[in-house]
Protein backbone atom coordinates (compact mmCIF):
# COMPACT_ATOMS: atom_id res chain seq x y z
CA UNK A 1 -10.59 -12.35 13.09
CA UNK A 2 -8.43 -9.02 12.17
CA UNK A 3 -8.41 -7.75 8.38
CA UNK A 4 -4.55 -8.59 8.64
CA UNK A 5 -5.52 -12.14 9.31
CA UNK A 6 -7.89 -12.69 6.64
CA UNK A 7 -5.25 -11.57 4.33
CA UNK A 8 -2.74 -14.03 5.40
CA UNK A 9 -0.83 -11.98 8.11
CA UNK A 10 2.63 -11.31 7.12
CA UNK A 11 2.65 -13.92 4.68
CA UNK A 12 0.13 -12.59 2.93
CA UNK A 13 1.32 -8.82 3.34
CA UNK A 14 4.40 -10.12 1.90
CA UNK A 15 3.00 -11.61 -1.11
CA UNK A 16 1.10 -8.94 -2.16
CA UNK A 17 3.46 -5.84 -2.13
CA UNK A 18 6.08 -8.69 -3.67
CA UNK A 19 3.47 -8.32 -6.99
CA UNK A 20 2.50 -4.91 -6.29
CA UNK A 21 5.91 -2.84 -6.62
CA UNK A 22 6.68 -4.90 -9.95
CA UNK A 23 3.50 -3.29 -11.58
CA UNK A 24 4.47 -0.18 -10.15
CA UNK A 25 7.70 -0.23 -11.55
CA UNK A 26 6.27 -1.11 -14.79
CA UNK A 27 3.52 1.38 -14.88
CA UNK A 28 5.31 4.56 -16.56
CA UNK A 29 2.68 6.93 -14.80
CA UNK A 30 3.87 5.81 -11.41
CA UNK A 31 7.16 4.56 -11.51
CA UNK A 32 8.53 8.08 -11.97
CA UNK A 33 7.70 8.18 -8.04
CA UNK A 34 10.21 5.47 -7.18
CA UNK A 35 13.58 6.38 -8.98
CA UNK A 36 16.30 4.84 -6.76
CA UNK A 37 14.23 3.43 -4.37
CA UNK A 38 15.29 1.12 -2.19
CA UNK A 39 12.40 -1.39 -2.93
CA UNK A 40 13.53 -4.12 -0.01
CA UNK A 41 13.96 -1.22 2.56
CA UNK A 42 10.30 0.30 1.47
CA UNK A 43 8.32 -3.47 1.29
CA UNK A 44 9.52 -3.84 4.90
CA UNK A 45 8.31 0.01 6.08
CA UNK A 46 5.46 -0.80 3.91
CA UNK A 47 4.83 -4.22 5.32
CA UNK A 48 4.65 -2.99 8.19
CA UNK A 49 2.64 -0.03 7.76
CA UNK A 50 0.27 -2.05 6.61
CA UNK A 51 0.73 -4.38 9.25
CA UNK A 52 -0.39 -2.11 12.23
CA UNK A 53 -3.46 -0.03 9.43
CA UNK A 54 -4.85 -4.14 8.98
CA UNK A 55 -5.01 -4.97 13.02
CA UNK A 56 -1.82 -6.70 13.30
CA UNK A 57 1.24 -5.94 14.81
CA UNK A 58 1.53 -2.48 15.55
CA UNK A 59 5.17 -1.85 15.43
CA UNK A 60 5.79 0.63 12.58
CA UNK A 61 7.93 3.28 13.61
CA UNK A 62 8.23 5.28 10.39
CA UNK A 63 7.20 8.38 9.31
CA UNK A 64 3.51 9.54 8.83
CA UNK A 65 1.95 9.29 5.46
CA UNK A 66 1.95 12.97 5.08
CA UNK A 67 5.74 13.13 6.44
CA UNK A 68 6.88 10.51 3.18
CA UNK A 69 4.57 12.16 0.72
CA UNK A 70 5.55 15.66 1.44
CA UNK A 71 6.57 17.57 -1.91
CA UNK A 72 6.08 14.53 -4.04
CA UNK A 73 3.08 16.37 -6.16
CA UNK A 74 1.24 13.43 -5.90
CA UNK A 75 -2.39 14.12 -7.11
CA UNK A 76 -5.58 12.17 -7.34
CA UNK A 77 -5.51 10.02 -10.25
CA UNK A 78 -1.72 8.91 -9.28
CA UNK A 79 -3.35 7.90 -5.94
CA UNK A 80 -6.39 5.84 -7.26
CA UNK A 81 -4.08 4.47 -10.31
CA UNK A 82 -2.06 3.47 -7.59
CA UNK A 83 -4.66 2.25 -5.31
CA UNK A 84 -6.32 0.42 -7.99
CA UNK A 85 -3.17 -1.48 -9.49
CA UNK A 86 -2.98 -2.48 -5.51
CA UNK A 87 -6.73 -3.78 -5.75
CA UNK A 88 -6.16 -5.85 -8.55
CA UNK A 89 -2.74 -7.68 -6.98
CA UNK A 90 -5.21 -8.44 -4.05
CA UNK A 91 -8.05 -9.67 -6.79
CA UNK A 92 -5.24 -11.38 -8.18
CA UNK A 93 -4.58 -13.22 -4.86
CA UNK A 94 -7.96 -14.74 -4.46
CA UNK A 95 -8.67 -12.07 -1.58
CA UNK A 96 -11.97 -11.92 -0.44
CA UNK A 97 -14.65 -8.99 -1.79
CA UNK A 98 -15.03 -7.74 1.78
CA UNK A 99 -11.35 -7.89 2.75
CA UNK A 100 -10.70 -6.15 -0.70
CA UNK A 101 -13.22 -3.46 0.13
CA UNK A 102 -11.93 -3.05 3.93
CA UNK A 103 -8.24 -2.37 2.72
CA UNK A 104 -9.47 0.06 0.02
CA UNK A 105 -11.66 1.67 2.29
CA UNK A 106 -8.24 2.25 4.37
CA UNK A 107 -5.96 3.02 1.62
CA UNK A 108 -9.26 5.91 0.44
CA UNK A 109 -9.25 6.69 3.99
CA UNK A 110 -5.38 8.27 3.81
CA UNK A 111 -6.13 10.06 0.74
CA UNK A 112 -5.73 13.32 2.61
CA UNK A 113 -2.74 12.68 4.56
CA UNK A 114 -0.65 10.98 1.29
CA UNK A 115 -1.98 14.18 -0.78
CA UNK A 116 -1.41 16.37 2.12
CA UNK A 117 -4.61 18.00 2.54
């Protein structure tokens, strides 16, 4: 079985950037990042981005991570704040320790490309 099916396939995608983006928004260190965001529009890119990175359907047609991140002087303790408050909506969830470790392992994985390094 595909990481995107242990965590509940679209379902499941679904349901955890539905939790996610709230906490972002109410974070004051990282909601700065998403003024006038178009939160429906991005949970569907999003979705599936994460999608096709989790073994499921691989039909993202967006831009690279580096592409949307470009100029955004993102650094690295706005990534792992914003990795982290990810982890815990998964923990949250009742995901699995080894699912939760394979999607941080991915998210750690496009540090370089979201800090554009």
């Amino acid at each position: 079985m595909v990481l995107y099916d242990e965590l509940g396939g679209a379902a499941g995608v679904s349901t955890a950037l539905g939790k996610f983006y709230p906490r972002v928004l109410a974070d004051p260190t990282l909601s700065p990042f998403f003024e006038g965001v178009d939160f429906d529009d991005l949970a569907k890119r999003v979705g599936s981005f994460m999608a096709m990175a989790t073994g499921g359907p691989a039909d993202y047609q967006g831009q690279t991570l580096r592409e949307v991140h470009t100029g955004m002087a993102l650094s690295d303790e706005i990534f792992d704040r914003f990795v982290g408050t990810f982890e815990g909506v998964l923990t949250e969830l009742g995901a699995g320790t080894e699912q939760i470790t394979q999607v941080m392992a991915l998210l750690n994985g496009a540090r370089g490309e979201v800090l554009n390094r």
